[in-house]
C-alpha atoms as a PDB file:
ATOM      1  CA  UNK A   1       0.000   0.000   0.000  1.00  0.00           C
ATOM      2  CA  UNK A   2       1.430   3.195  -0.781  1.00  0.00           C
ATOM      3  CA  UNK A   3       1.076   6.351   1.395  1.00  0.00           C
ATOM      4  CA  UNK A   4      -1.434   7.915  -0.426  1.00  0.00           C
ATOM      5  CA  UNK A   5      -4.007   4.661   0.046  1.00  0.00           C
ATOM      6  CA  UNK A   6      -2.548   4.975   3.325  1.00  0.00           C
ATOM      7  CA  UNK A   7      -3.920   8.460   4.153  1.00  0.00           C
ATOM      8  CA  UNK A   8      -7.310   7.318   2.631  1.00  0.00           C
ATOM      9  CA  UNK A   9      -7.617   4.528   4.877  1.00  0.00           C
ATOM     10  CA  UNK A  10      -6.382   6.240   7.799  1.00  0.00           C
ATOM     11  CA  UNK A  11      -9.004   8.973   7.345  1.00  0.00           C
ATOM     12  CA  UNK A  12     -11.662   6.394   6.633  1.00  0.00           C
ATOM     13  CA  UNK A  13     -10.457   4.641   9.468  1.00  0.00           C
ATOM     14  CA  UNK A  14     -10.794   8.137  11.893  1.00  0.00           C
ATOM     15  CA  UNK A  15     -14.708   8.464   9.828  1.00  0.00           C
ATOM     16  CA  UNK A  16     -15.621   4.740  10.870  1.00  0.00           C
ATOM     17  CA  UNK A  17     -14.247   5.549  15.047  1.00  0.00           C
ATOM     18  CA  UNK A  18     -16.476   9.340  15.017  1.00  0.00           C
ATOM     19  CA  UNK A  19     -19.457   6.684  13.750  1.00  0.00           C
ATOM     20  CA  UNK A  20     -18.891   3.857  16.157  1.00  0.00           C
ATOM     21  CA  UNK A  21     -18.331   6.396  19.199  1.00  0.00           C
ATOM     22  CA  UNK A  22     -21.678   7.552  18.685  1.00  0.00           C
ATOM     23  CA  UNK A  23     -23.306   6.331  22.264  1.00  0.00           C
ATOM     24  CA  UNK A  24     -19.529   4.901  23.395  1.00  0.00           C
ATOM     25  CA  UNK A  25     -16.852   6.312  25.278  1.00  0.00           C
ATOM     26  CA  UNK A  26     -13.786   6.426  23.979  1.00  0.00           C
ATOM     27  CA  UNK A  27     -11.206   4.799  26.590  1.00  0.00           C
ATOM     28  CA  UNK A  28      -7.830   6.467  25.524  1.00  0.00           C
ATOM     29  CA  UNK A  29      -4.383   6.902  27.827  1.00  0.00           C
ATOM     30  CA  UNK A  30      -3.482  10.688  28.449  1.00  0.00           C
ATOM     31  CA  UNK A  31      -4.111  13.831  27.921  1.00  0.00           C
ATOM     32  CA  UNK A  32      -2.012  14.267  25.125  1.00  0.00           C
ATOM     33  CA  UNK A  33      -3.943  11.036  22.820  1.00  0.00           C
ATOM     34  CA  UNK A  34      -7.063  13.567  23.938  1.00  0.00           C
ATOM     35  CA  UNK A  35      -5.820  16.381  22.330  1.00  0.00           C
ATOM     36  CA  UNK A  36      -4.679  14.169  19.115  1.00  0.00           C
ATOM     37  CA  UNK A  37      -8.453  12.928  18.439  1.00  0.00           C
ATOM     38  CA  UNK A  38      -9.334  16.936  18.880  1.00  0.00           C
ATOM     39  CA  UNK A  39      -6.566  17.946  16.459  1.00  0.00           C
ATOM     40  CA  UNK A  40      -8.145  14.743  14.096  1.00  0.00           C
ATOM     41  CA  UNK A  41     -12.128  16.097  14.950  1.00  0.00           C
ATOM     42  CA  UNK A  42     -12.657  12.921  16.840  1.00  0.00           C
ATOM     43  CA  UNK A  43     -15.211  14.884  19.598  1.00  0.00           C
ATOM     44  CA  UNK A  44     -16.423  12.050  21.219  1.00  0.00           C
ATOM     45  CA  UNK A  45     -16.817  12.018  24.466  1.00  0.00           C
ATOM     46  CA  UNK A  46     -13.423  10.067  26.357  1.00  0.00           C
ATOM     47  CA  UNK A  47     -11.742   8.447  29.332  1.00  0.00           C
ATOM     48  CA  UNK A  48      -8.147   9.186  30.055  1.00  0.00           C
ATOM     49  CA  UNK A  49      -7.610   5.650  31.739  1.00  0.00           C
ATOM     50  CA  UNK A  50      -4.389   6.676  33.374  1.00  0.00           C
ATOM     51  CA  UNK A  51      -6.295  10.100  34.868  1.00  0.00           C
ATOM     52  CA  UNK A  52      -9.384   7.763  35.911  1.00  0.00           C
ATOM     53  CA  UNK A  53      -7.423   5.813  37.980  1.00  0.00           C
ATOM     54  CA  UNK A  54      -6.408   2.673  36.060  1.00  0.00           C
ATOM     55  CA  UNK A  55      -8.664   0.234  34.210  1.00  0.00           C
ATOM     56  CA  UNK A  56     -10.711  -0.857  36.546  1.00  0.00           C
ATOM     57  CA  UNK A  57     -12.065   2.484  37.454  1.00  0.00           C
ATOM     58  CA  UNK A  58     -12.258   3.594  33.716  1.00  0.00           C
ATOM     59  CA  UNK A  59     -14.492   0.583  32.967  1.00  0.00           C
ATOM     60  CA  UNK A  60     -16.809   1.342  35.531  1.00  0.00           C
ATOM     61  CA  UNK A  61     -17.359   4.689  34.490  1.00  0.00           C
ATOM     62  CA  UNK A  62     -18.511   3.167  31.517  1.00  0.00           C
ATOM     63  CA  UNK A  63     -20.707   1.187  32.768  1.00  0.00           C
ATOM     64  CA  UNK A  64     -22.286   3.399  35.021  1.00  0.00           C
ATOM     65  CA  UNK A  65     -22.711   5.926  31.651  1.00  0.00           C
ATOM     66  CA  UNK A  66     -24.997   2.683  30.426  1.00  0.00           C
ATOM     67  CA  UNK A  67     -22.849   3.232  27.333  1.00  0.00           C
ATOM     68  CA  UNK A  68     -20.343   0.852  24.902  1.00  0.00           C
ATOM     69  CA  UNK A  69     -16.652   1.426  25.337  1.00  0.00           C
ATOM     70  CA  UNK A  70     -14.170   1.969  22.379  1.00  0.00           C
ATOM     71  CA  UNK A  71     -10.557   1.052  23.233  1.00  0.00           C
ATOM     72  CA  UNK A  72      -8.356   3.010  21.475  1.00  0.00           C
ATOM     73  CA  UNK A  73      -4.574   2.494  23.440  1.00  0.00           C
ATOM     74  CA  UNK A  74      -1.641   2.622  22.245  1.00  0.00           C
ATOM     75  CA  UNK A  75      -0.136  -0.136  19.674  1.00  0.00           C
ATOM     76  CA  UNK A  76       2.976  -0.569  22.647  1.00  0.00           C
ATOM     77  CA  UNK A  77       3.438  -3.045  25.483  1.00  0.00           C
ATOM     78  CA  UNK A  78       1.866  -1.197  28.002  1.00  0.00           C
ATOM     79  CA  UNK A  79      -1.011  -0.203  25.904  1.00  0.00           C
ATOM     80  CA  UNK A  80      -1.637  -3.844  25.107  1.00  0.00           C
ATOM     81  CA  UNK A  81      -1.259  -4.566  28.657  1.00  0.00           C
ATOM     82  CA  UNK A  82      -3.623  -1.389  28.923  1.00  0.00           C
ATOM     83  CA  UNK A  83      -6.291  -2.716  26.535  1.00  0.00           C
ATOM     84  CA  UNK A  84      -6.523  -6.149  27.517  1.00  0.00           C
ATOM     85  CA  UNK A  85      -7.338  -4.986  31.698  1.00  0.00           C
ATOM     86  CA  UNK A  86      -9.896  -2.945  29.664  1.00  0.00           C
ATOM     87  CA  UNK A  87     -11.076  -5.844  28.319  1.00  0.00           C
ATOM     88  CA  UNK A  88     -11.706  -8.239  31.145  1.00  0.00           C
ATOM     89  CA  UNK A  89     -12.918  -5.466  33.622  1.00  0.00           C
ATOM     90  CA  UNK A  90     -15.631  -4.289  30.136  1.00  0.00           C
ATOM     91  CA  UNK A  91     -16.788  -8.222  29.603  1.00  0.00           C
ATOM     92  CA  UNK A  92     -16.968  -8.886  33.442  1.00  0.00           C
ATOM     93  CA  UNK A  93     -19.486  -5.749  33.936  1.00  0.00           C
ATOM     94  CA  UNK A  94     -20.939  -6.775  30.827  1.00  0.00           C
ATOM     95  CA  UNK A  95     -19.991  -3.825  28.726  1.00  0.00           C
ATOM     96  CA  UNK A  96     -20.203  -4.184  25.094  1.00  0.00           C
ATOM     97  CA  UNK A  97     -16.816  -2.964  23.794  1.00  0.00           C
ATOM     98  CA  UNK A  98     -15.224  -2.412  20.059  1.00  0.00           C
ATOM     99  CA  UNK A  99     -10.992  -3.240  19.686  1.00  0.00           C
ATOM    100  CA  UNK A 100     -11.703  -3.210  15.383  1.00  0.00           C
ATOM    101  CA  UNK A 101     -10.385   0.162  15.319  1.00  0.00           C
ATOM    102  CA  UNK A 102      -7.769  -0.092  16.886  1.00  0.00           C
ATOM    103  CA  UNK A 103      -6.200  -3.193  15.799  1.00  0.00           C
ATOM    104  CA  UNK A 104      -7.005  -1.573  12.265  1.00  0.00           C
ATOM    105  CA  UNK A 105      -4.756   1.411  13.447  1.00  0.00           C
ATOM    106  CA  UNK A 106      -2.208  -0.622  14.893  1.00  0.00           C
ATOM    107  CA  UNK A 107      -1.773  -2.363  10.900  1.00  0.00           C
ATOM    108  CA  UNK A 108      -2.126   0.510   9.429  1.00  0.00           C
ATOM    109  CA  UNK A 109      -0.071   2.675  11.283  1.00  0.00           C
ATOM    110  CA  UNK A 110       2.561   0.606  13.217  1.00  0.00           C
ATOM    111  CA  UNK A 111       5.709   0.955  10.648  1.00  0.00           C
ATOM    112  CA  UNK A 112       5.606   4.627  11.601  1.00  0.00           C
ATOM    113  CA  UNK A 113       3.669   5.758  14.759  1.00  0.00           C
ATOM    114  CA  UNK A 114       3.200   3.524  18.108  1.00  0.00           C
ATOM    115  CA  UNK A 115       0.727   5.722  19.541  1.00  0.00           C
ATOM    116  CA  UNK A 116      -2.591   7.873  19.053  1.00  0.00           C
ATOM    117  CA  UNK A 117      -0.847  11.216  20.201  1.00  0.00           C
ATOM    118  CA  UNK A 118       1.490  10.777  16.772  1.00  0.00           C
ATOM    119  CA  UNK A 119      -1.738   9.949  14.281  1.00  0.00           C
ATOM    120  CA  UNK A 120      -2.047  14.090  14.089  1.00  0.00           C
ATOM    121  CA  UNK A 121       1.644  14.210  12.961  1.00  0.00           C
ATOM    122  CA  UNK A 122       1.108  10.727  10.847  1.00  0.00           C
ATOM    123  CA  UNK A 123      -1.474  12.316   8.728  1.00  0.00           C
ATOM    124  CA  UNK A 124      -0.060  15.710   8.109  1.00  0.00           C
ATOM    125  CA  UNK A 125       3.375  13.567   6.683  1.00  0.00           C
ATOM    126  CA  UNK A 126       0.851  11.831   4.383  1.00  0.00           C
ATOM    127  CA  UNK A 127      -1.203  14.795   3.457  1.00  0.00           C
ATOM    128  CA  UNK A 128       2.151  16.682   2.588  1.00  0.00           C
ATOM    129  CA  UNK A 129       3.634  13.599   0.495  1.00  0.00           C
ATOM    130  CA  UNK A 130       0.203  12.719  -1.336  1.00  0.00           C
ATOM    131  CA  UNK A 131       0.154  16.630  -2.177  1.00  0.00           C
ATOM    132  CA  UNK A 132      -3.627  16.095  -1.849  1.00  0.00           C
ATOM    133  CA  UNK A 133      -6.168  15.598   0.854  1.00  0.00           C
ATOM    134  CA  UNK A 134      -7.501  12.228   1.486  1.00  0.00           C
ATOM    135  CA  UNK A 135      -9.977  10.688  -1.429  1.00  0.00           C
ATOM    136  CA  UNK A 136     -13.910  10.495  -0.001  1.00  0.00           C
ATOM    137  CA  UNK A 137     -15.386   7.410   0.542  1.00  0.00           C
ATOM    138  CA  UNK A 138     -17.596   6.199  -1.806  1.00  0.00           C
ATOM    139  CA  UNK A 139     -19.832   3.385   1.352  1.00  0.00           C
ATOM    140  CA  UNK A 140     -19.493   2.598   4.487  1.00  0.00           C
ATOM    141  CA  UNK A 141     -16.438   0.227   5.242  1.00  0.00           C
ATOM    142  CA  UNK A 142     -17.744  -0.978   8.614  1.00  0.00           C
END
């Protein structure tokens, strides 16, 4: 795949997590992957899981919302370490959660960013080599 498919599927990617988010929360590690989905118009409402207190507590809050969880953590150890607490402590209060984004990121993404806080500076690169901005989508993909 060559960078400009890449920027199309990484915006389609970003279109399919602003539709899926619709009545989730977004479960996400700092402050600084917040300000990433802002800079990338991903306004969904989120959960810093470090801020929160850990996992356990972030999952909760979720389930006291009565909403779905989308884990979006980083593509590194501890953000599969993060992601998989998520997980269990989501299934065991019988949370309905969504990981598709996420590991879609972590293919698309992974030869050059290991983290949501780069995406921003991921898809200005691939704006600036494609010389364009990203093609539209023609359907839905999900």
């Amino acid at each position: 795949m060559n960078d400009c498919e890449r920027l199309d599927e990484l915006t389609w990617l970003l279109e399919d997590l602003s539709d899926i988010s619709e009545g989730s929360i977004i479960l996400i590690e700092g402050r600084k992957d917040r300000e990433a989905l802002d800079f990338l118009r991903i306004t969904a409402e989120s959960i810093e899981v470090q801020k929160e207190g850990g996992p356990l507590r972030a999952a909760e809050r979720v389930y006291e919302a009565g909403k779905g969880a989308v884990i979006l953590t980083d593509w590194d150890t501890k953000g599969d370490e993060i992601a998989r607490s998520l997980e269990e402590n989501l299934y065991s209060l019988g949370v309905r959660y969504d990981t598709d984004i996420r590991d879609k990121l972590r293919a698309l993404c992974m030869k050059d960013v290991k983290d949501i806080q780069s995406l921003p500076s991921l898809y200005r690169r691939l704006e600036s080599v494609c010389g364009r901005p990203p093609q539209k989508r023609l359907r839905s993909r999900l």
